[in-house]
N, C-alpha and C. Protein backbone atom coordinates (compact mmCIF):
# COMPACT_ATOMS: atom_id res chain seq x y z
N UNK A 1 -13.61 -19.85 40.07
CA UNK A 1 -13.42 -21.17 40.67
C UNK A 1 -13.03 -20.97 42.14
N UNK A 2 -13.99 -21.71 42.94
CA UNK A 2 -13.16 -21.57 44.30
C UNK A 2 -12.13 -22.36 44.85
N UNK A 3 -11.53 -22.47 46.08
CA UNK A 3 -10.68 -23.39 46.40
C UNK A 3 -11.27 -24.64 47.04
N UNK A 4 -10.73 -25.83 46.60
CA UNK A 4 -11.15 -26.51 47.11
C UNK A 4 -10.59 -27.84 47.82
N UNK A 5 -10.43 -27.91 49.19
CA UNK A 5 -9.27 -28.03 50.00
C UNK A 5 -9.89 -29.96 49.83
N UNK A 6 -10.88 -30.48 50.30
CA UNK A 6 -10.98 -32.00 49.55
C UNK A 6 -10.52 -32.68 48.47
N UNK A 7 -10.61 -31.75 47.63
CA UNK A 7 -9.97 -32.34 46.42
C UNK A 7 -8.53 -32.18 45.87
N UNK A 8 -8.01 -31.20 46.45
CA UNK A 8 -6.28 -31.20 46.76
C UNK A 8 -6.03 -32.10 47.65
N UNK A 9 -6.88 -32.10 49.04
CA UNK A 9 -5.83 -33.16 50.09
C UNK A 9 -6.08 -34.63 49.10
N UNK A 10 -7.49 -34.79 48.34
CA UNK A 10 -7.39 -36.19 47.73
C UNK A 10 -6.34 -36.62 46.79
N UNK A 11 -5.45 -35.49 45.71
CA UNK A 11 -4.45 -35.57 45.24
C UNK A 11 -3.27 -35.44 45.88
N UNK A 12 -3.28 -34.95 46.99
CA UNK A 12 -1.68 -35.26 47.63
C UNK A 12 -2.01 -36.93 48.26
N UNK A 13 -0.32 -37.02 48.55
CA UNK A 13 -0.22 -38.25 49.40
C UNK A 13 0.83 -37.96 50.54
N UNK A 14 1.00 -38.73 51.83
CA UNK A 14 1.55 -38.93 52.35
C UNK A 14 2.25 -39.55 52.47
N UNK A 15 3.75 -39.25 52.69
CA UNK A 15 4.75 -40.88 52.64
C UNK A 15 5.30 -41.19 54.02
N UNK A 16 5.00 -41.88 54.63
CA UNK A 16 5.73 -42.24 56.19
C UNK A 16 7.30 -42.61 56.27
N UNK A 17 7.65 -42.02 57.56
CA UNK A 17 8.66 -42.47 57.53
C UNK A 17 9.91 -42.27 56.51
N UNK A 18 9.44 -40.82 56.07
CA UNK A 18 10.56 -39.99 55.07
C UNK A 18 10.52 -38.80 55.75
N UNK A 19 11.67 -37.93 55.60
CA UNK A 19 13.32 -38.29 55.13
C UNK A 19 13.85 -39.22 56.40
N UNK A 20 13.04 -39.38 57.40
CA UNK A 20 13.75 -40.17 58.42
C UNK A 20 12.25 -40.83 59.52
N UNK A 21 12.59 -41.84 59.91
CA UNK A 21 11.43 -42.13 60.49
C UNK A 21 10.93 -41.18 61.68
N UNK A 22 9.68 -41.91 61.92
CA UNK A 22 8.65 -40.67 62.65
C UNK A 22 8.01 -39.48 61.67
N UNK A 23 8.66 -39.17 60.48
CA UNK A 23 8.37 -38.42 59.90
C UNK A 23 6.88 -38.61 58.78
N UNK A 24 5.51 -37.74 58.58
CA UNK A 24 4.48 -38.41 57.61
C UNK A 24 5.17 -37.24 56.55
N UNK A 25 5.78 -37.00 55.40
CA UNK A 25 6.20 -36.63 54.86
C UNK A 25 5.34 -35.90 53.69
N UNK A 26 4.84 -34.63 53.55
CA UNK A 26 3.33 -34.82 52.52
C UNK A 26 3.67 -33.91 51.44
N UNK A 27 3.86 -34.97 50.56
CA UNK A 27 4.09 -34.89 49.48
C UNK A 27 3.13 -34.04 48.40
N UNK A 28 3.61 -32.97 47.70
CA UNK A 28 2.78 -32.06 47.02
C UNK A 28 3.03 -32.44 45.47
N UNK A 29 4.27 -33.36 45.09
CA UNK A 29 4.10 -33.36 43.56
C UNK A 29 3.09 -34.12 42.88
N UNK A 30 2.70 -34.68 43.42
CA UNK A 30 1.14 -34.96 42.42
C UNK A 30 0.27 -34.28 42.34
N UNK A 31 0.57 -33.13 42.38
CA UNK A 31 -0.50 -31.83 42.70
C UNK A 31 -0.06 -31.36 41.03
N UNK A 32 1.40 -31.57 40.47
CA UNK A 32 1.98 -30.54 39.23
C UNK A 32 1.65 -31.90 38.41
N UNK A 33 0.99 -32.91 38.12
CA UNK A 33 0.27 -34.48 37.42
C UNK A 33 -1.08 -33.94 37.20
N UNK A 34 -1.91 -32.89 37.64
CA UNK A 34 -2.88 -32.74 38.49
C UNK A 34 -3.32 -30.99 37.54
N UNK A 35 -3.42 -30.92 36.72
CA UNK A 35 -3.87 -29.41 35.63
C UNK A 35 -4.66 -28.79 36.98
N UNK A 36 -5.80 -29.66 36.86
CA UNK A 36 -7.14 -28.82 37.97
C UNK A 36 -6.15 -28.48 39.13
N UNK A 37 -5.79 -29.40 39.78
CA UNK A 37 -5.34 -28.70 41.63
C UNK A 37 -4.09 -27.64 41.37
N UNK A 38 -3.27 -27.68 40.59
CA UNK A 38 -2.53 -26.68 40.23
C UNK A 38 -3.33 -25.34 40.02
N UNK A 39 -4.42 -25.57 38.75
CA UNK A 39 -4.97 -23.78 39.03
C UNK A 39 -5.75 -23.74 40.05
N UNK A 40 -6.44 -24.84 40.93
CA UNK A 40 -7.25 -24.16 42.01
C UNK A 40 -6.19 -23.43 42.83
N UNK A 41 -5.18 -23.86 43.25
CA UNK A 41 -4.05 -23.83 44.38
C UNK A 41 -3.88 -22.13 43.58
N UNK A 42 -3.16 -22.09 42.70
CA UNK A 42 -2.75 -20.82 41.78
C UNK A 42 -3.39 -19.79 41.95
N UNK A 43 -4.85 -20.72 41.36
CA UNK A 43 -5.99 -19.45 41.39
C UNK A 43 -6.21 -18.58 42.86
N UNK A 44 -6.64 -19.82 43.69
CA UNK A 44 -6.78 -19.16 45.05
C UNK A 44 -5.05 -17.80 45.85
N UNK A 45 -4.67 -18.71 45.78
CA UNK A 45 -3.31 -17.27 45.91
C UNK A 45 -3.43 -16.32 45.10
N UNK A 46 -3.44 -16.56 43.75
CA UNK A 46 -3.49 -15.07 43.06
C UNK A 46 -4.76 -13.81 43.36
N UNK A 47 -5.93 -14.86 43.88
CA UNK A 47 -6.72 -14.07 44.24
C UNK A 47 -6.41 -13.19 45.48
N UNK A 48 -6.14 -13.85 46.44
CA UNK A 48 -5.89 -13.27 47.59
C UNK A 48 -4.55 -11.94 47.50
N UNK A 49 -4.02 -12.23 46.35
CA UNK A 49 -2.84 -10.77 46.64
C UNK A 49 -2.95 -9.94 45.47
N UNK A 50 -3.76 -10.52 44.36
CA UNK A 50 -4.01 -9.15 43.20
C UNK A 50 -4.37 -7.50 43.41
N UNK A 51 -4.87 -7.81 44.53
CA UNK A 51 -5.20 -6.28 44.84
C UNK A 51 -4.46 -5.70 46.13
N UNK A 52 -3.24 -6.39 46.37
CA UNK A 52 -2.59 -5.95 47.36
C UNK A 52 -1.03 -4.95 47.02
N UNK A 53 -0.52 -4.81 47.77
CA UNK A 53 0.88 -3.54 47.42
C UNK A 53 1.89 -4.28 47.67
N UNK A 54 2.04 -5.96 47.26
CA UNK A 54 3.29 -6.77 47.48
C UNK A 54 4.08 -6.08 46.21
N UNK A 55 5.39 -6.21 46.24
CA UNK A 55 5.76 -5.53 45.35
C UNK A 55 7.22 -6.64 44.53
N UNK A 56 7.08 -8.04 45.21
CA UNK A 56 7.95 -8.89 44.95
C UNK A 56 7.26 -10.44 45.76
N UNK A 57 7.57 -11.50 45.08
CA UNK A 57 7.68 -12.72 46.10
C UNK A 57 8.62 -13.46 45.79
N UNK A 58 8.90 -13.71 47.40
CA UNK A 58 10.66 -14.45 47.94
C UNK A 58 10.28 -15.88 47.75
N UNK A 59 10.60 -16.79 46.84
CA UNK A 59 10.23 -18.16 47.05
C UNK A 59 10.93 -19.11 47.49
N UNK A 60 10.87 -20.05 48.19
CA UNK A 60 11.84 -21.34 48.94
C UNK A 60 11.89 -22.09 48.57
N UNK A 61 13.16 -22.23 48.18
CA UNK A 61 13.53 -23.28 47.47
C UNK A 61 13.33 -25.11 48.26
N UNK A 62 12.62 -25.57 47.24
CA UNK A 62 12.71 -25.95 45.78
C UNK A 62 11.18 -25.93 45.26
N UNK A 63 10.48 -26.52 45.55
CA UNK A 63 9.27 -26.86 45.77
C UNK A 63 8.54 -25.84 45.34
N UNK A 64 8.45 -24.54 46.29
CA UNK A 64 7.46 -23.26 46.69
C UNK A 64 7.86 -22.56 44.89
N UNK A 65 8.91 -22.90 44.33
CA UNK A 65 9.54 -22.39 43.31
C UNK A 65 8.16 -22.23 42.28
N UNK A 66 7.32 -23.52 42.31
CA UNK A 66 6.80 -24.28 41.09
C UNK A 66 5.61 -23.39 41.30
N UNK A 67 4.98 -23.15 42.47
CA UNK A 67 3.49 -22.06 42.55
C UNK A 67 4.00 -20.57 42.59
N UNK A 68 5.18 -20.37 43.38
CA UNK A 68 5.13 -18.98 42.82
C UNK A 68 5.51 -18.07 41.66
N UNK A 69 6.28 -19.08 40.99
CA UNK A 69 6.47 -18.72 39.95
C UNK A 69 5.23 -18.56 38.73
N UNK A 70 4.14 -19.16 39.17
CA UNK A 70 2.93 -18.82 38.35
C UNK A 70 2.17 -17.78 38.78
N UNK A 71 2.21 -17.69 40.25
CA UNK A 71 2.06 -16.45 41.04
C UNK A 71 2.29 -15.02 40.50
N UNK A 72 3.76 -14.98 40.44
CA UNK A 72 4.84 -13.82 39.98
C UNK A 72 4.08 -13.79 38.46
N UNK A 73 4.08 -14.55 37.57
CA UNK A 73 3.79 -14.12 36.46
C UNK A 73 2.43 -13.57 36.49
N UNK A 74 1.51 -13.88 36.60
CA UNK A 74 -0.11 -13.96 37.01
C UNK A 74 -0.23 -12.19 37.29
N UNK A 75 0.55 -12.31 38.66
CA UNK A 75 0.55 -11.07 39.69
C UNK A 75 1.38 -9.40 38.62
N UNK A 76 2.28 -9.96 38.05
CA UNK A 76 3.11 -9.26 37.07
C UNK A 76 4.16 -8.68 38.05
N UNK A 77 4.53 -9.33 39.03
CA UNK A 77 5.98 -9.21 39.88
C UNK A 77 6.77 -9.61 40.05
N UNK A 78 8.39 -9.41 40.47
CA UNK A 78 9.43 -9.83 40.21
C UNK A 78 9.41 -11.37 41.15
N UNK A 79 9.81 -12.28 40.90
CA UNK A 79 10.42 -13.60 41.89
C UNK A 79 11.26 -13.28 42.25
N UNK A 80 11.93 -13.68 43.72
CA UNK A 80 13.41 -13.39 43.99
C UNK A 80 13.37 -15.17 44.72
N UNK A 81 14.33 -15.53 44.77
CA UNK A 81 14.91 -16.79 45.32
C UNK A 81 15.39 -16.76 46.29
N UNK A 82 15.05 -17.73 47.57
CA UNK A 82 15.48 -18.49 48.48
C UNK A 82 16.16 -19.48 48.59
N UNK A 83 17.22 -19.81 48.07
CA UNK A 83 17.97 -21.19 48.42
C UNK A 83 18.81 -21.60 49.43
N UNK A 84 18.91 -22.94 49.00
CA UNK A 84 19.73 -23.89 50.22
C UNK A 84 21.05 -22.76 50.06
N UNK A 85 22.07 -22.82 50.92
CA UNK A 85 22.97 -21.98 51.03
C UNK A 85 23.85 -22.79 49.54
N UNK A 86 25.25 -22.11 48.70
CA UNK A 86 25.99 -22.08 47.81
C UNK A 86 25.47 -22.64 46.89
N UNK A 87 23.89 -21.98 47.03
CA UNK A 87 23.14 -22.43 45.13
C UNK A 87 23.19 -21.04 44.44
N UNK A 88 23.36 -20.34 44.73
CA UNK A 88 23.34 -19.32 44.47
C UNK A 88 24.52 -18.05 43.57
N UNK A 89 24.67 -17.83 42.70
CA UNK A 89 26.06 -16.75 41.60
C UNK A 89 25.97 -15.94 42.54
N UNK A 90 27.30 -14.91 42.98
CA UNK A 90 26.90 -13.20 43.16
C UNK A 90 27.37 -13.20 44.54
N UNK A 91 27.26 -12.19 44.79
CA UNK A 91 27.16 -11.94 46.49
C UNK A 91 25.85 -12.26 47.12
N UNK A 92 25.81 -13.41 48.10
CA UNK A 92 24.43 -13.10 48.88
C UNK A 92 24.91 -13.15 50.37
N UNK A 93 24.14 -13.23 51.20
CA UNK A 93 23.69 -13.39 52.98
C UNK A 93 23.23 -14.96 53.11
N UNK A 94 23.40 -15.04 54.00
CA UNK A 94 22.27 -16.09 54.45
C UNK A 94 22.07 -16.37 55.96
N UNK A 95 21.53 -17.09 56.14
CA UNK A 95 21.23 -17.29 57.61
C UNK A 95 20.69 -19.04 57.67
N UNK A 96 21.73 -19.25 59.39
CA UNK A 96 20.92 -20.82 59.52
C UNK A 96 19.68 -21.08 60.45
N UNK A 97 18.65 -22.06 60.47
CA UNK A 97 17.72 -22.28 60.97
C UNK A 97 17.42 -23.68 61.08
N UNK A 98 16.43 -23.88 61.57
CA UNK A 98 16.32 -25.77 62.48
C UNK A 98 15.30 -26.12 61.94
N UNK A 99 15.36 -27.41 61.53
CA UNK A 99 14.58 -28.00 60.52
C UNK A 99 13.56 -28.95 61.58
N UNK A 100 12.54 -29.40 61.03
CA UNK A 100 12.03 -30.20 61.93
C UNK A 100 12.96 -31.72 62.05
N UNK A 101 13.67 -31.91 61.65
CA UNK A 101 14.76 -33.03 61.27
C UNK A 101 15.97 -32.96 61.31
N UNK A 102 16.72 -31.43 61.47
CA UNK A 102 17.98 -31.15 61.41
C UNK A 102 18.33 -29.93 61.48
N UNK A 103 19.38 -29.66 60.76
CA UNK A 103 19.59 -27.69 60.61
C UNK A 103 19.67 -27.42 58.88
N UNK A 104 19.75 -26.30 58.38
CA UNK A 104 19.99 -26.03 57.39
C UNK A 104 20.41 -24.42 57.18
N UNK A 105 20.51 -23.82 56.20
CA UNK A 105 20.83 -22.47 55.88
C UNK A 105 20.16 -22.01 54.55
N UNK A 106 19.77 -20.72 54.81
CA UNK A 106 19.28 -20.33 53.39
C UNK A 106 20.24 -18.87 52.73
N UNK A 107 20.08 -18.77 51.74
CA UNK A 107 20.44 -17.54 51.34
C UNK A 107 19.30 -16.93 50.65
N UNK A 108 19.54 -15.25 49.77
CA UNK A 108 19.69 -14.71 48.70
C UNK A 108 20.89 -13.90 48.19
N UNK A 109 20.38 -13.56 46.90
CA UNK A 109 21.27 -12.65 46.53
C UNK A 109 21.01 -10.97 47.32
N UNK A 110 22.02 -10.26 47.26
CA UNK A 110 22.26 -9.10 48.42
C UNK A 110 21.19 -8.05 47.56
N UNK A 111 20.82 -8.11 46.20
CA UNK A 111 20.27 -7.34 45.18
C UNK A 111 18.96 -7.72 44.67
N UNK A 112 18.74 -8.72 45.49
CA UNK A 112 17.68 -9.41 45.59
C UNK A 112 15.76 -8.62 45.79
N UNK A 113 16.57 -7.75 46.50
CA UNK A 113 15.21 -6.79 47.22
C UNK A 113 15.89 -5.79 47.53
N UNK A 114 15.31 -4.61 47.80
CA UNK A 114 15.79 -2.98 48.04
C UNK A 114 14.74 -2.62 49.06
N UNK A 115 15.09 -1.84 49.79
CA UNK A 115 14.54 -0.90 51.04
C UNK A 115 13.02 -0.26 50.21
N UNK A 116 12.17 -0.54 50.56
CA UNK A 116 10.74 -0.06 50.39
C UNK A 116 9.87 -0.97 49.78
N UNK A 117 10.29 -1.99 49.67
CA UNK A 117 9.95 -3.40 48.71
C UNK A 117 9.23 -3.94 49.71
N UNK A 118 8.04 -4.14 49.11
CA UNK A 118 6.95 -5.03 50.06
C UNK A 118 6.77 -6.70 49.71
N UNK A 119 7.09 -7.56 50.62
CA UNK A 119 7.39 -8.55 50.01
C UNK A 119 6.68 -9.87 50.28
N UNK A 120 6.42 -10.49 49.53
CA UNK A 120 5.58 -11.90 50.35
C UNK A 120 6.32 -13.22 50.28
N UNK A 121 6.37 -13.60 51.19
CA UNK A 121 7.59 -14.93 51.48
C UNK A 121 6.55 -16.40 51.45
N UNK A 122 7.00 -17.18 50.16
CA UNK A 122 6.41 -18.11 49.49
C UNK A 122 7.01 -19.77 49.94
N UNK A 123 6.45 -20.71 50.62
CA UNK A 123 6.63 -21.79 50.64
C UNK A 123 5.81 -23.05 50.39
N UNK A 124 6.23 -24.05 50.11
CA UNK A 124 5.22 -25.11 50.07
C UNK A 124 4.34 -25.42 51.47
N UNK A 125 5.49 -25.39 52.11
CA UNK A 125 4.90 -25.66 53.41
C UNK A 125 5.42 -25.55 54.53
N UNK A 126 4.85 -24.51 56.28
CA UNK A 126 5.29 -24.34 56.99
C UNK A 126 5.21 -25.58 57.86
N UNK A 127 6.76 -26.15 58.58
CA UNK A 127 7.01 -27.09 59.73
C UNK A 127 7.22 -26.21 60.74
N UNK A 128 8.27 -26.01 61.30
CA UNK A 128 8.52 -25.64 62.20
C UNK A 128 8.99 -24.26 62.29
N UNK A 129 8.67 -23.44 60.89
CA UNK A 129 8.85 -22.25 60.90
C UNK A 129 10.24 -22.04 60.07
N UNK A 130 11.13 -22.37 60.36
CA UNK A 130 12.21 -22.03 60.54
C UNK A 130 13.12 -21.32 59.37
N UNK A 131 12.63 -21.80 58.33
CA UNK A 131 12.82 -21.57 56.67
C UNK A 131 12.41 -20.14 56.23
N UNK A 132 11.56 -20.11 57.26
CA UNK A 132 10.38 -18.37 56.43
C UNK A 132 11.16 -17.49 57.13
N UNK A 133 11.76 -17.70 58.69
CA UNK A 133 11.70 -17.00 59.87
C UNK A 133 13.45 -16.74 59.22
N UNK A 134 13.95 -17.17 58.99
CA UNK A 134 15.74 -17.15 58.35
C UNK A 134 15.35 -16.25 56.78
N UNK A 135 14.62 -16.35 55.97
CA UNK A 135 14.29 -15.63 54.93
C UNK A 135 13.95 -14.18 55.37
N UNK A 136 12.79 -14.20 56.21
CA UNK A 136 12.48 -13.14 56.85
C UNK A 136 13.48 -12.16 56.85
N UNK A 137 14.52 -12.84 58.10
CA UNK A 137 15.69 -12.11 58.82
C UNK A 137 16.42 -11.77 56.88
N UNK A 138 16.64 -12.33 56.45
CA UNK A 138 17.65 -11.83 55.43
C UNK A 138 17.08 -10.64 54.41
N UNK A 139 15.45 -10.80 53.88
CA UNK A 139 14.52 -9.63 53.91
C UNK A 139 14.66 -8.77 54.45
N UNK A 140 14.82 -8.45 55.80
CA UNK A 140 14.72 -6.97 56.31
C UNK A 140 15.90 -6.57 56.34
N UNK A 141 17.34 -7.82 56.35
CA UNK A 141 18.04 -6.91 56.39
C UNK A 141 18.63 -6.17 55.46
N UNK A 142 18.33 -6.36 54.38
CA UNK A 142 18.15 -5.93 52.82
C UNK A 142 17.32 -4.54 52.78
N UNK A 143 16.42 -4.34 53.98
CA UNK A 143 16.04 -3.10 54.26
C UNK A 143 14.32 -3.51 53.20
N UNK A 144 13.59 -4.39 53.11
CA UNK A 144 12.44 -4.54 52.39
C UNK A 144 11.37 -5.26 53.61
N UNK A 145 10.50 -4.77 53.84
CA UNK A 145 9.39 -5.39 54.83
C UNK A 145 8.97 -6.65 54.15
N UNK A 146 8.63 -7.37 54.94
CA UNK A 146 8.05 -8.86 54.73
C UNK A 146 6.09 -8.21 55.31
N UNK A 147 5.55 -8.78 53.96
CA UNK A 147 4.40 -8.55 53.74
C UNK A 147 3.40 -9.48 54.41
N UNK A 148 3.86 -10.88 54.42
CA UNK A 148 3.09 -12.23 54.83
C UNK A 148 3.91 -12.94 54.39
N UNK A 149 3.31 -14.01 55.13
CA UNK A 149 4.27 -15.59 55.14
C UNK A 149 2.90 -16.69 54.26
N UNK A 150 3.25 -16.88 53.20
CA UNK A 150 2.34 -17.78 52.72
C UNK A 150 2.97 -19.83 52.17
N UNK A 151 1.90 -20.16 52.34
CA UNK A 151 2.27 -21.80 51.83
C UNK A 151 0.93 -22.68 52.07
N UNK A 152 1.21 -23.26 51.07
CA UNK A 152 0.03 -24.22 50.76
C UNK A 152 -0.44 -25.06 51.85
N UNK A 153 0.53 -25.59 52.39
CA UNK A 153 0.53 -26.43 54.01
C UNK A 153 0.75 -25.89 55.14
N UNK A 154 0.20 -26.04 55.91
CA UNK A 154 0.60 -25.89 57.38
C UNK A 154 0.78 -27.04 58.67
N UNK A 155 1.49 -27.32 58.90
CA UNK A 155 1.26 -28.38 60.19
C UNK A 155 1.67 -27.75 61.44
N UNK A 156 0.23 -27.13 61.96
CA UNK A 156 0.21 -26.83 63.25
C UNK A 156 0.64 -27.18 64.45
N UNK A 157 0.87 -28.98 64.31
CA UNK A 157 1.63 -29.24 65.56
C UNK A 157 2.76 -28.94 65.77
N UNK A 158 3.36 -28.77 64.71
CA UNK A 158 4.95 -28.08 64.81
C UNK A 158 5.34 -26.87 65.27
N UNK A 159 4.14 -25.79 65.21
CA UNK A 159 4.11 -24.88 65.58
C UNK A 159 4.56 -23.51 65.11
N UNK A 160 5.27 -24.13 63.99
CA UNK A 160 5.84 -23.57 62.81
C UNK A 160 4.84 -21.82 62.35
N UNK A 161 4.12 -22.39 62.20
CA UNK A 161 2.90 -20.75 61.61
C UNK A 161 2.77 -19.73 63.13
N UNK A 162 2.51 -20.18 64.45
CA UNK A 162 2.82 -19.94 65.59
C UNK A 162 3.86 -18.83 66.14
N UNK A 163 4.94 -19.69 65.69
CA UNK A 163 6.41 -18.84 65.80
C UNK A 163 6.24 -17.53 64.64
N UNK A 164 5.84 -17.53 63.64
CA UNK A 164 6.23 -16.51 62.27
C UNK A 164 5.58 -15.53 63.00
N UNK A 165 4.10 -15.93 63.31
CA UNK A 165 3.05 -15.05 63.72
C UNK A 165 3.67 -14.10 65.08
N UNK A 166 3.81 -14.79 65.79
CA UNK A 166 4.83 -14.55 67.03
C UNK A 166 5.98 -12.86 66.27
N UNK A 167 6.31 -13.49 65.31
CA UNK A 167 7.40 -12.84 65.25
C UNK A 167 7.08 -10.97 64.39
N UNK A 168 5.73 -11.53 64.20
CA UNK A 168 4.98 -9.95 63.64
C UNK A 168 4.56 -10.62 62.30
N UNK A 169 4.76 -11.45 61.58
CA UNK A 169 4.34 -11.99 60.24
C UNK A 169 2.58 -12.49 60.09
N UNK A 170 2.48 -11.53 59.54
CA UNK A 170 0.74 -12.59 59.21
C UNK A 170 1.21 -14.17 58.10
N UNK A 171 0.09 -14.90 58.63
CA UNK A 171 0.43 -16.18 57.78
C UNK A 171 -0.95 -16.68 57.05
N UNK A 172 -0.50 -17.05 56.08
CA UNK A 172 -1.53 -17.58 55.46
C UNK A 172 -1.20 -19.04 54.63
N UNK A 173 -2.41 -20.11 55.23
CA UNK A 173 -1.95 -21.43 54.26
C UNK A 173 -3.51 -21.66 53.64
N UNK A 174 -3.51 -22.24 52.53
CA UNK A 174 -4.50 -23.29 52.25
C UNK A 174 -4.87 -24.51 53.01
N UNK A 175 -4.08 -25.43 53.37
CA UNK A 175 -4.50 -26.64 53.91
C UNK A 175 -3.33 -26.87 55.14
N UNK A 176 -4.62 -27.41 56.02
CA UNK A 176 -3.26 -27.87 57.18
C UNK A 176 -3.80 -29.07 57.55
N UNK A 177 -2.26 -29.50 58.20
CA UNK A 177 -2.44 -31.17 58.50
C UNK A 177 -2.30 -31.78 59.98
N UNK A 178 -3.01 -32.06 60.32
CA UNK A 178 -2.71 -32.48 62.09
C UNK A 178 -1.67 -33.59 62.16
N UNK A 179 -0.94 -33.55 63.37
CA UNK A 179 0.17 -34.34 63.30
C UNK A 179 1.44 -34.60 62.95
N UNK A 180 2.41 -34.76 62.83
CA UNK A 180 3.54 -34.93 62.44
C UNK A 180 3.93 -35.66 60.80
C-alpha cells in the first residue's frame, strides 16, 4: 500500500482559532476513527525505517504516542517517552523550549537511552521545532545519537523542520501544511 497524502489530509480537520486565536489548529484524531489512514500513516513509517540501525524511538508526548507505538511494535524496538515535564516516575532531565503559543518543558527518564543507541525522535507534528530540538538536547546528553526527526505534519511557515535541520537532524514528515 502506498501513502497517500489526499486521503489523510481529507480525514484530518482543521480547527481555527485553537488553543488561542490566530491559531489553524490541525487536528490528527480523526485519523485513530479512520482503520485505513492509520495503517497508511503506520505503514508508510514502518517502511521507511525497517531496514535502518535505529535502535529505539523517543516519542512526544501525547499524540506522537499513538503512531509510534505501532511503529515500535511493527519495527520490534524499544519506545522511550517524551513528556510534558513531572509526568514522569524515576529520575529524569528535562529541558525547556518555545512553543509556537508559549513555553513548555519536556523530560525523560535518565535510563531511558544509553550511549551507542541510535535513536529516532517521533512527533505528530513539527511547529516551531522546539519539542524535537529540547528532546534532542536530552538524547545526546544521555550519550545516544539522534537518528532523525520524524512526524506526520510539518508546517513550514514556522520554520520548525528548518531549525532541527539547521541543527544537524535529518527530518522527515508525511504531510505539510502552509500557513499558520
Amino acid at each position: 500500500m502506498s501513502f497517500d497524502e489526499c486521503y489523510i489530509k481529507s480525514v484530518m480537520r482543521t480547527i481555527p482559532d485553537w488553543p488561542e486565536e490566530g491559531v489553524m489548529f490541525r487536528d490528527i484524531t480523526p485519523l485513530f476513527k479512520d482503520p485505513k489512514a492509520l495503517r497508511m500513516i503506520s505503514d508508510s513509517f514502518i517502511q521507511r525505517y525497517i531496514d535502518t540501525d535505529i535502535t529505539h524511538i523517543a516519542s512526544i508526548d501525547a499524540r506522537g504516542f499513538l503512531i509510534s507505538s505501532i511503529m515500535a511494535y511493527q519495527l520490534n524496538i524499544p519506545l522511550v517517552l517524551v513528556r510534558k515535564k513531572g509526568k514522569l516516575p524515576g529520575k529524569t532531565i528535562h529541558r525547556e523550549y518555545n512553543l509556537e503559543y508559549g513555553t513548555a518543558a519536556v523530560e525523560m527518564q535518565i535510563d531511558a537511552v544509553t550511549e551507542g543507541d541510535n535513536v529516532l525522535i517521533f512527533d505528530d507534528l513539527i511547529a516551531t521545532g522546539g519539542t524535537i530540538l529540547a528532546a534532542s538536547t536530552i538524547i545526546k546528553e544521555l550519550g545516544a545519537n539522534v537518528y532523525e526527526a520524524a512526524a506526520l505534519i510539518d508546517l513550514p511557515d514556522l520554520e520548525g523542520s528548518t531549525k532541527i535541520q539547521e541543527a544537524g537532524i535529518p527530518v522527515h514528515t508525511l504531510l505539510a501544511y502552509e500557513g499558520l
